[in-house]
PDB file of N, CA and C in Angstrom:
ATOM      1  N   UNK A   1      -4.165  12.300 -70.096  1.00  0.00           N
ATOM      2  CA  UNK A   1      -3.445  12.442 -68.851  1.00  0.00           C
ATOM      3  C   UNK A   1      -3.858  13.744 -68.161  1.00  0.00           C
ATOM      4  N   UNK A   2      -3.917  13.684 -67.043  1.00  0.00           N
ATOM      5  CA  UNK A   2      -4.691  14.994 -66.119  1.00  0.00           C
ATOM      6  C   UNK A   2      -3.195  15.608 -65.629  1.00  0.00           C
ATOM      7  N   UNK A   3      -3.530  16.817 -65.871  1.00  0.00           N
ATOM      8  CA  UNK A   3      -2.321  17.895 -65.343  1.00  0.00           C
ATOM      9  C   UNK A   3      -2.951  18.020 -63.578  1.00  0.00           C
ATOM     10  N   UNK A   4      -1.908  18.537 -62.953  1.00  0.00           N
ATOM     11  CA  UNK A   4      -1.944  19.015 -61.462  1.00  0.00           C
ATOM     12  C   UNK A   4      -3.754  19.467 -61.321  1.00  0.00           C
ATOM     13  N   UNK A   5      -4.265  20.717 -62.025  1.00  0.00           N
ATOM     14  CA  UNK A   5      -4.794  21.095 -61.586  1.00  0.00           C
ATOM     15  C   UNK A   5      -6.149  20.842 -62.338  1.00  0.00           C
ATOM     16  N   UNK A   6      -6.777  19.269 -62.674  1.00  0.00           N
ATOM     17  CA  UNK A   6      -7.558  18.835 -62.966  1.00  0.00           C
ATOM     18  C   UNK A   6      -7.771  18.015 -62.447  1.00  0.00           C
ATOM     19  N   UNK A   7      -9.597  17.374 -62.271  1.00  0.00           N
ATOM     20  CA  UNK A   7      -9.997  16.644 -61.529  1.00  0.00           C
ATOM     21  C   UNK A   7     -10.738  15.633 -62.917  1.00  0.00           C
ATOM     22  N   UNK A   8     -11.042  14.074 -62.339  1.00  0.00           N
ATOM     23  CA  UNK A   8     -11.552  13.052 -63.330  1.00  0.00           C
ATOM     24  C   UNK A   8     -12.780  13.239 -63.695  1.00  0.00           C
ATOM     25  N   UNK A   9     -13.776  12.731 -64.702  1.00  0.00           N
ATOM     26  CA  UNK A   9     -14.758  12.730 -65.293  1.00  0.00           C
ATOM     27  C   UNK A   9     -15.476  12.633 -63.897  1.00  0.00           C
ATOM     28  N   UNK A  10     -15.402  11.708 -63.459  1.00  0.00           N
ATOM     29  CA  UNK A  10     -16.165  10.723 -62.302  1.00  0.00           C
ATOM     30  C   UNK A  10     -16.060  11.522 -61.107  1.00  0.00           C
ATOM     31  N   UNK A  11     -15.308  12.210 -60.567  1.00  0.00           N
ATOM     32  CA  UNK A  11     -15.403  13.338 -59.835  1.00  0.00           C
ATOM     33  C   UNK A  11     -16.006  14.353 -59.976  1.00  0.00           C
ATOM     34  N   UNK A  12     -16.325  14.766 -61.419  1.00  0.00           N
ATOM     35  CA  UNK A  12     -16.730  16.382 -61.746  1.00  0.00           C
ATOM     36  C   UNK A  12     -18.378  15.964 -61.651  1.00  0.00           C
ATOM     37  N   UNK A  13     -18.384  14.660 -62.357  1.00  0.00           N
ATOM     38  CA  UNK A  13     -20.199  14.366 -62.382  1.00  0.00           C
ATOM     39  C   UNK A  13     -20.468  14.141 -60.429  1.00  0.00           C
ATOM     40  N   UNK A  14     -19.708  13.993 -59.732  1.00  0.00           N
ATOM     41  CA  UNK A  14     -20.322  14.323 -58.238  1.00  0.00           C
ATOM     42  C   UNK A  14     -20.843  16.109 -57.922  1.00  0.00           C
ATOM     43  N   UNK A  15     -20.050  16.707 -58.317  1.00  0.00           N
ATOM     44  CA  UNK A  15     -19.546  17.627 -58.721  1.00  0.00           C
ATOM     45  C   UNK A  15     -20.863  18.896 -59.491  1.00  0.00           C
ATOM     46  N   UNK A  16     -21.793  18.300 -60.032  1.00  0.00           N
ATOM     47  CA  UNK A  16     -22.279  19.327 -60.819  1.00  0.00           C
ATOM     48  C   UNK A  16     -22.999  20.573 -60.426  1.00  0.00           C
ATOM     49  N   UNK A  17     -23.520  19.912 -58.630  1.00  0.00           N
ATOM     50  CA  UNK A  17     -24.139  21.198 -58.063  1.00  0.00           C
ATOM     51  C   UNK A  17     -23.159  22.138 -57.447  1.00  0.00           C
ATOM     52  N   UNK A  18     -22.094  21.795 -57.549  1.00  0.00           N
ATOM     53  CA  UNK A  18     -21.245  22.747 -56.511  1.00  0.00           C
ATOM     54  C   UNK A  18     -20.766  24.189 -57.363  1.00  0.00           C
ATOM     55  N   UNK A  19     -21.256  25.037 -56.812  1.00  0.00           N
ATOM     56  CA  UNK A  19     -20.697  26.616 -57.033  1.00  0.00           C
ATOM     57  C   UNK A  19     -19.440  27.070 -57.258  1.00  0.00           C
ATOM     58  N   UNK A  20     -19.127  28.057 -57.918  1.00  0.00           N
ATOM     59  CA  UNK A  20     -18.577  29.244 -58.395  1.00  0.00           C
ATOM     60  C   UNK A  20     -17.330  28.987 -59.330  1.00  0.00           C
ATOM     61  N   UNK A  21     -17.986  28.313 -60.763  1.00  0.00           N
ATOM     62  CA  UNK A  21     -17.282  27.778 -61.884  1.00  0.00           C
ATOM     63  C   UNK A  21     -17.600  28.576 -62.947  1.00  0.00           C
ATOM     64  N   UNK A  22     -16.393  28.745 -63.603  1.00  0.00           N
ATOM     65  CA  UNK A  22     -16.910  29.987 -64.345  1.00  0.00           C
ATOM     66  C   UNK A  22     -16.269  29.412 -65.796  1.00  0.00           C
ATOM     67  N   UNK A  23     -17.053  29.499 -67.216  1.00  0.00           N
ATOM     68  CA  UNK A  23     -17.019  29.190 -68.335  1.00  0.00           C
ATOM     69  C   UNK A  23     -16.420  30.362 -69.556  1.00  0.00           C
ATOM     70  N   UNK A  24     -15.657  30.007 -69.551  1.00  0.00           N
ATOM     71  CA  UNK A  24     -14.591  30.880 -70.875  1.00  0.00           C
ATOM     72  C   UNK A  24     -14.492  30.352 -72.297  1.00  0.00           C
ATOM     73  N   UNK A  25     -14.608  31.049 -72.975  1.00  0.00           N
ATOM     74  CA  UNK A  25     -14.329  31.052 -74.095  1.00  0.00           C
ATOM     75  C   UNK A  25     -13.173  31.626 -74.307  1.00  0.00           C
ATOM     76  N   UNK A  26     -11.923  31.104 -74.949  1.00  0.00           N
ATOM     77  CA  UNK A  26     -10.853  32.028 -74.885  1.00  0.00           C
ATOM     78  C   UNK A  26     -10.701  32.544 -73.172  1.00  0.00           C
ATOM     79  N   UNK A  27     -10.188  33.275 -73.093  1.00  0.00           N
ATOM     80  CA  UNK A  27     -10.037  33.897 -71.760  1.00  0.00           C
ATOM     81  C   UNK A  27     -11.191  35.044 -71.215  1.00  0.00           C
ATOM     82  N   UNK A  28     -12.140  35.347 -72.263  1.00  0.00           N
ATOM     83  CA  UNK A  28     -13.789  35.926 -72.370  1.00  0.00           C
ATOM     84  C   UNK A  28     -14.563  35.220 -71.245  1.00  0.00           C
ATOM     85  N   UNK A  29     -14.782  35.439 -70.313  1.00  0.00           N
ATOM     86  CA  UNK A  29     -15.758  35.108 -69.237  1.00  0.00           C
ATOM     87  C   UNK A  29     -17.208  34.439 -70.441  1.00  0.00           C
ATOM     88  N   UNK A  30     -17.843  34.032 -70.000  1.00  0.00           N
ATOM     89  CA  UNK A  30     -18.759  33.552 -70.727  1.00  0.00           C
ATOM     90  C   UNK A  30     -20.309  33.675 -69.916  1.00  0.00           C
ATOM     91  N   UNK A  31     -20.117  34.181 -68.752  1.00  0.00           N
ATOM     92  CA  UNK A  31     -21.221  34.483 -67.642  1.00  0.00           C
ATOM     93  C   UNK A  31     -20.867  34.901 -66.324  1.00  0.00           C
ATOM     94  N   UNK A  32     -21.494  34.851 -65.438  1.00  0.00           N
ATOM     95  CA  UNK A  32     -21.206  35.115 -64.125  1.00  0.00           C
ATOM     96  C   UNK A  32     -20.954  33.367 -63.420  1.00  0.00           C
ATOM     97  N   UNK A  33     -19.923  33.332 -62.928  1.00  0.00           N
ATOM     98  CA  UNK A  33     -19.855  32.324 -61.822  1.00  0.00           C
ATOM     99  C   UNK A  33     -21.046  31.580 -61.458  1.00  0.00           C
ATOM    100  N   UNK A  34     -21.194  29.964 -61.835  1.00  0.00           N
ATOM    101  CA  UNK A  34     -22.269  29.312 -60.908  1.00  0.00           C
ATOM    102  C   UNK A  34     -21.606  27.922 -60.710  1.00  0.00           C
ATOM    103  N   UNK A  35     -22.894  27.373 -60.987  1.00  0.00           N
ATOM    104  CA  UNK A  35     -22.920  25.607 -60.465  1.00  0.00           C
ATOM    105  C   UNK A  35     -22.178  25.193 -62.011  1.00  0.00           C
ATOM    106  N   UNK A  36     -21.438  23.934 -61.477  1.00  0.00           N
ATOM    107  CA  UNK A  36     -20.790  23.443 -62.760  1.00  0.00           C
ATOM    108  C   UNK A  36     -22.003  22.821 -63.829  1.00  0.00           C
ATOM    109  N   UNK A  37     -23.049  22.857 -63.407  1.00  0.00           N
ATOM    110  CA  UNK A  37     -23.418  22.164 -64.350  1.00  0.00           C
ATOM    111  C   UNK A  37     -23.862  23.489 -65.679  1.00  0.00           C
ATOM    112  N   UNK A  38     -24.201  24.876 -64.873  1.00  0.00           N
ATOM    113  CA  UNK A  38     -24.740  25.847 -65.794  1.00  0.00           C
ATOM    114  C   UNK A  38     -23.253  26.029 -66.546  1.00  0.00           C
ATOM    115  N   UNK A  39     -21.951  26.182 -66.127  1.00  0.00           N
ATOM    116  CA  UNK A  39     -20.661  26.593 -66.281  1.00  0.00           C
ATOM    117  C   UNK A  39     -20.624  25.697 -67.822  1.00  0.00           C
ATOM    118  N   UNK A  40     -21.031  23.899 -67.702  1.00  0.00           N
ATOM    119  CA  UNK A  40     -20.937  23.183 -68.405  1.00  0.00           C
ATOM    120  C   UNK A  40     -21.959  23.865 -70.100  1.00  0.00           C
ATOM    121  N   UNK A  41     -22.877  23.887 -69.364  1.00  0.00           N
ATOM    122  CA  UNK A  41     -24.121  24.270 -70.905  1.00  0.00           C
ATOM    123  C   UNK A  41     -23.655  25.220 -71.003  1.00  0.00           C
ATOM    124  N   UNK A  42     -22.675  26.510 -70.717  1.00  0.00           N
ATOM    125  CA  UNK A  42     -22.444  27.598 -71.415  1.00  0.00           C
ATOM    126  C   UNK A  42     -21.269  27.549 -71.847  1.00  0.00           C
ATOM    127  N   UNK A  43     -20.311  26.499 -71.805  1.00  0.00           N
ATOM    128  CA  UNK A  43     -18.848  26.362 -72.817  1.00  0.00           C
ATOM    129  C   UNK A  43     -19.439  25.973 -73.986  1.00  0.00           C
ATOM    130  N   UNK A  44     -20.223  24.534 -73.323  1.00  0.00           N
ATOM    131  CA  UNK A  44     -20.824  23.679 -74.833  1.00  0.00           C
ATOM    132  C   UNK A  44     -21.241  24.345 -75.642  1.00  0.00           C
ATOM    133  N   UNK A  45     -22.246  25.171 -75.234  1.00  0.00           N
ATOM    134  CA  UNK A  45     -23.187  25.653 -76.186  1.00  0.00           C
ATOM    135  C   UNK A  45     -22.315  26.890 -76.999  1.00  0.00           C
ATOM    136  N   UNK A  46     -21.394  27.836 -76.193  1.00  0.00           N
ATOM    137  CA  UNK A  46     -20.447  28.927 -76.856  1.00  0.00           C
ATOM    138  C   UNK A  46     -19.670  27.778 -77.989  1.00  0.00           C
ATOM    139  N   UNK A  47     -19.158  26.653 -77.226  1.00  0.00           N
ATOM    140  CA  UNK A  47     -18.330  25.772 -78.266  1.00  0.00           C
ATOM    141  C   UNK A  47     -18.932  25.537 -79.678  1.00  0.00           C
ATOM    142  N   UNK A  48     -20.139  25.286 -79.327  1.00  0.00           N
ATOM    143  CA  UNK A  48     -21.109  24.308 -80.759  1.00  0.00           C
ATOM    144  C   UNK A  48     -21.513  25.572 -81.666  1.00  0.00           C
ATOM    145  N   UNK A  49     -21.697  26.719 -81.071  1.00  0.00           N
ATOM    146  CA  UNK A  49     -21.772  28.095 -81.873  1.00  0.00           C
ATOM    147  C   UNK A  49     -20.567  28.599 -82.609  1.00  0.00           C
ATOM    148  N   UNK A  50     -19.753  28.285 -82.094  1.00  0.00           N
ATOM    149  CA  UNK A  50     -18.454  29.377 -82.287  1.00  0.00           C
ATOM    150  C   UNK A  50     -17.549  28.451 -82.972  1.00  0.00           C
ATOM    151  N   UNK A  51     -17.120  27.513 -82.605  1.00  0.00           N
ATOM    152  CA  UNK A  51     -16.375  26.173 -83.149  1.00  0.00           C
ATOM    153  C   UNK A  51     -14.962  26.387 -82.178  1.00  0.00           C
ATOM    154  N   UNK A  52     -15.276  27.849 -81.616  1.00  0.00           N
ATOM    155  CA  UNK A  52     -13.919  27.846 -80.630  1.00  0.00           C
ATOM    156  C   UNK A  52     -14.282  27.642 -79.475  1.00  0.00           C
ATOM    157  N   UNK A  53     -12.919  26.671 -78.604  1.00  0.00           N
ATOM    158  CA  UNK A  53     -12.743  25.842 -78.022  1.00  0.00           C
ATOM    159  C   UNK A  53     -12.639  26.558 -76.365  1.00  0.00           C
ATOM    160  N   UNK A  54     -13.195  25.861 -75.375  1.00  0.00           N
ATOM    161  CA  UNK A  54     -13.940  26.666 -74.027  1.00  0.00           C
ATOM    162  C   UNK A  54     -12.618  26.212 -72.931  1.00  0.00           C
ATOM    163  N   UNK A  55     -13.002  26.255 -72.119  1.00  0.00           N
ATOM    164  CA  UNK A  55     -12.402  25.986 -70.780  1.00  0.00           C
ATOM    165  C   UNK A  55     -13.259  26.391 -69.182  1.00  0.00           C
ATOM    166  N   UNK A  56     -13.072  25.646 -68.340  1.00  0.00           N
ATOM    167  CA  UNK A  56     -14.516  25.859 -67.211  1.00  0.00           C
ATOM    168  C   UNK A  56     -12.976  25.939 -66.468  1.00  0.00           C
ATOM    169  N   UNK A  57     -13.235  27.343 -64.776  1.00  0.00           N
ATOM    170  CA  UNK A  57     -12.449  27.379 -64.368  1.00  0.00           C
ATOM    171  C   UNK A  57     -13.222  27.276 -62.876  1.00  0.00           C
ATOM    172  N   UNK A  58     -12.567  26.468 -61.574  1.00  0.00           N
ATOM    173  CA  UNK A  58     -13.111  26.979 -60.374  1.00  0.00           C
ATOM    174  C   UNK A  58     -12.440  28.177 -59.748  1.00  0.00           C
ATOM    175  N   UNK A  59     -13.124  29.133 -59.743  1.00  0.00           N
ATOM    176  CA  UNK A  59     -13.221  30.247 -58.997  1.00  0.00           C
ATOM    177  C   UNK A  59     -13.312  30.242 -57.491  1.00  0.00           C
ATOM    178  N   UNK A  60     -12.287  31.015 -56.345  1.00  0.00           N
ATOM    179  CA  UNK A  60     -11.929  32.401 -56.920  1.00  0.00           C
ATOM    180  C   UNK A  60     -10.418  31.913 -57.398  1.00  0.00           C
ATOM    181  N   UNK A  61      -9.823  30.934 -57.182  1.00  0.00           N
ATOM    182  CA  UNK A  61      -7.973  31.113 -57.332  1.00  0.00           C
ATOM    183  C   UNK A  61      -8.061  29.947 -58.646  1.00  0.00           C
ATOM    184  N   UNK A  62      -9.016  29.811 -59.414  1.00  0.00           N
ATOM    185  CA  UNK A  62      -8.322  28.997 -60.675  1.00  0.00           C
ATOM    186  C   UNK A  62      -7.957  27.609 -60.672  1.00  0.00           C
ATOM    187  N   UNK A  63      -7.853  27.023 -59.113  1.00  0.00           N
ATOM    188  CA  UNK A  63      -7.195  25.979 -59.000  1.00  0.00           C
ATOM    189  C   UNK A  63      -7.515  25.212 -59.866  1.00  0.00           C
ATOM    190  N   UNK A  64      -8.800  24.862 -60.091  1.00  0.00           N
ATOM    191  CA  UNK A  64      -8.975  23.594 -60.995  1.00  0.00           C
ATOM    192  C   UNK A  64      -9.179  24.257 -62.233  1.00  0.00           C
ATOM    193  N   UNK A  65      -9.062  23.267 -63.052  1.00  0.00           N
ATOM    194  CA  UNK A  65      -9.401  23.630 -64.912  1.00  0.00           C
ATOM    195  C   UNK A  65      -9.929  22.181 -65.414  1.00  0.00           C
ATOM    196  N   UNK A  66     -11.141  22.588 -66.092  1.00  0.00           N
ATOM    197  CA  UNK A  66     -11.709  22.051 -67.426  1.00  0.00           C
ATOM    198  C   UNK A  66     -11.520  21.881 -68.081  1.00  0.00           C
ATOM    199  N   UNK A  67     -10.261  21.645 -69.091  1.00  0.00           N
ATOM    200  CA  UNK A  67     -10.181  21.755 -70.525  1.00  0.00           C
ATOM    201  C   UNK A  67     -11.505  21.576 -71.736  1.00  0.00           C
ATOM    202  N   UNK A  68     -11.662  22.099 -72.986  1.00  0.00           N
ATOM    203  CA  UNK A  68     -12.747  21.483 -73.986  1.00  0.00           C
ATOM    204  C   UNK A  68     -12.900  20.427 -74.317  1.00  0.00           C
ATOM    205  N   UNK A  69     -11.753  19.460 -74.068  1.00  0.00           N
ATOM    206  CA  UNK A  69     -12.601  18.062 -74.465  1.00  0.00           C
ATOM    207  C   UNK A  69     -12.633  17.004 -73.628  1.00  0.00           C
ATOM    208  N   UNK A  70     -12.424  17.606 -72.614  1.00  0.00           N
ATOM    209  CA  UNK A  70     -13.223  16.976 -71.343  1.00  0.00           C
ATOM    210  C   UNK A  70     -14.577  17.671 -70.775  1.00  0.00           C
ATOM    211  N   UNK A  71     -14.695  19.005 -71.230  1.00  0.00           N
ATOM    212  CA  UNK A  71     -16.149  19.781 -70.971  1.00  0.00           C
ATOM    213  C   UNK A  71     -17.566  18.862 -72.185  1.00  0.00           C
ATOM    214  N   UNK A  72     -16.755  18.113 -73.071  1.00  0.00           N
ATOM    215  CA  UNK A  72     -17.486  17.655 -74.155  1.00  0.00           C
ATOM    216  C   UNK A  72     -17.544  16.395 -73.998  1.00  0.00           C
ATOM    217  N   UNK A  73     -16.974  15.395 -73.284  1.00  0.00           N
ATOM    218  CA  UNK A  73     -17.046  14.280 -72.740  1.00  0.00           C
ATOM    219  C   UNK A  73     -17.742  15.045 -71.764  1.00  0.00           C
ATOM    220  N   UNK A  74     -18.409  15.505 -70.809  1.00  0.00           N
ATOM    221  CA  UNK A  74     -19.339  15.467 -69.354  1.00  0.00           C
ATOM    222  C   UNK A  74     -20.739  15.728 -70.185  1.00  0.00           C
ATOM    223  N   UNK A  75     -20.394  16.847 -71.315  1.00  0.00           N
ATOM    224  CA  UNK A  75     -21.645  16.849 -71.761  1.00  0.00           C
ATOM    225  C   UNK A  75     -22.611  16.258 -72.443  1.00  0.00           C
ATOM    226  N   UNK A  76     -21.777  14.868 -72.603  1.00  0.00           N
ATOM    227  CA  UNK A  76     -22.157  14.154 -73.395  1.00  0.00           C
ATOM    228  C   UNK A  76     -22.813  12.908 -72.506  1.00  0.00           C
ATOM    229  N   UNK A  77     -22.109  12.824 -71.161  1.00  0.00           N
ATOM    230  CA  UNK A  77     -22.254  12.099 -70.075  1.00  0.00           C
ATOM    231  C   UNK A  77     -23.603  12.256 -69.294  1.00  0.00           C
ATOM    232  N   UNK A  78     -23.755  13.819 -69.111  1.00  0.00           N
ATOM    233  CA  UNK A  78     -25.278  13.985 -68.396  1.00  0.00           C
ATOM    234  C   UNK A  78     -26.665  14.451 -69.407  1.00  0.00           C
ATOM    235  N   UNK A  79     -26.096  14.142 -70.684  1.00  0.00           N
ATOM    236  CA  UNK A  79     -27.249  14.326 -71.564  1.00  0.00           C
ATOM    237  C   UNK A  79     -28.211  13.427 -71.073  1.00  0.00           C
ATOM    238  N   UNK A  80     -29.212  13.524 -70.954  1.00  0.00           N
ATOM    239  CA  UNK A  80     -30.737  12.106 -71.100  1.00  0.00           C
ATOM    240  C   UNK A  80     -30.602  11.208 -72.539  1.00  0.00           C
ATOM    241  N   UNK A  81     -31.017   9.935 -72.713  1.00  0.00           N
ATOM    242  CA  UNK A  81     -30.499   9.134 -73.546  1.00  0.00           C
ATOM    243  C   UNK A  81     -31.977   9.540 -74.408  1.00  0.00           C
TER     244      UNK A  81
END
């Protein structure tokens, strides 16, 4: 079930070039602000290293949120087969 301030799978994959999404680990910034799709390879990849669990935020007011296992369902979505 999607809280207020989340958007659907199928929306976010329209979604991957658009700017200033920023990837956390914990509440740890994880880079500088970009395109969701870089935002995406740097939760995953902090996730698959760390075993702790990410969150992608749109920047600047937060509105939207990523949770981790929906960042792991997309990444699994725009992999190449």
């Amino acid at each position: 079930m999607l809280t207020a301030n989340q958007v659907t799978d199928g929306d976010l994959i329209g979604m991957l070039g658009s700017r200033f999404w920023l990837a956390r680990g914990g509440s740890v910034a994880l880079g500088l602000p970009g395109a969701l799709r870089k935002a995406l390879s740097q939760a995953h990849r902090f996730s698959a290293e760390s075993g702790s669990p990410t969150s992608i935020v749109k920047m600047p007011n937060e509105d939207l949120r990523i949770p981790s296992d929906q960042i792991n369902r997309l990444w699994n979505r725009i992999q190449p087969p």
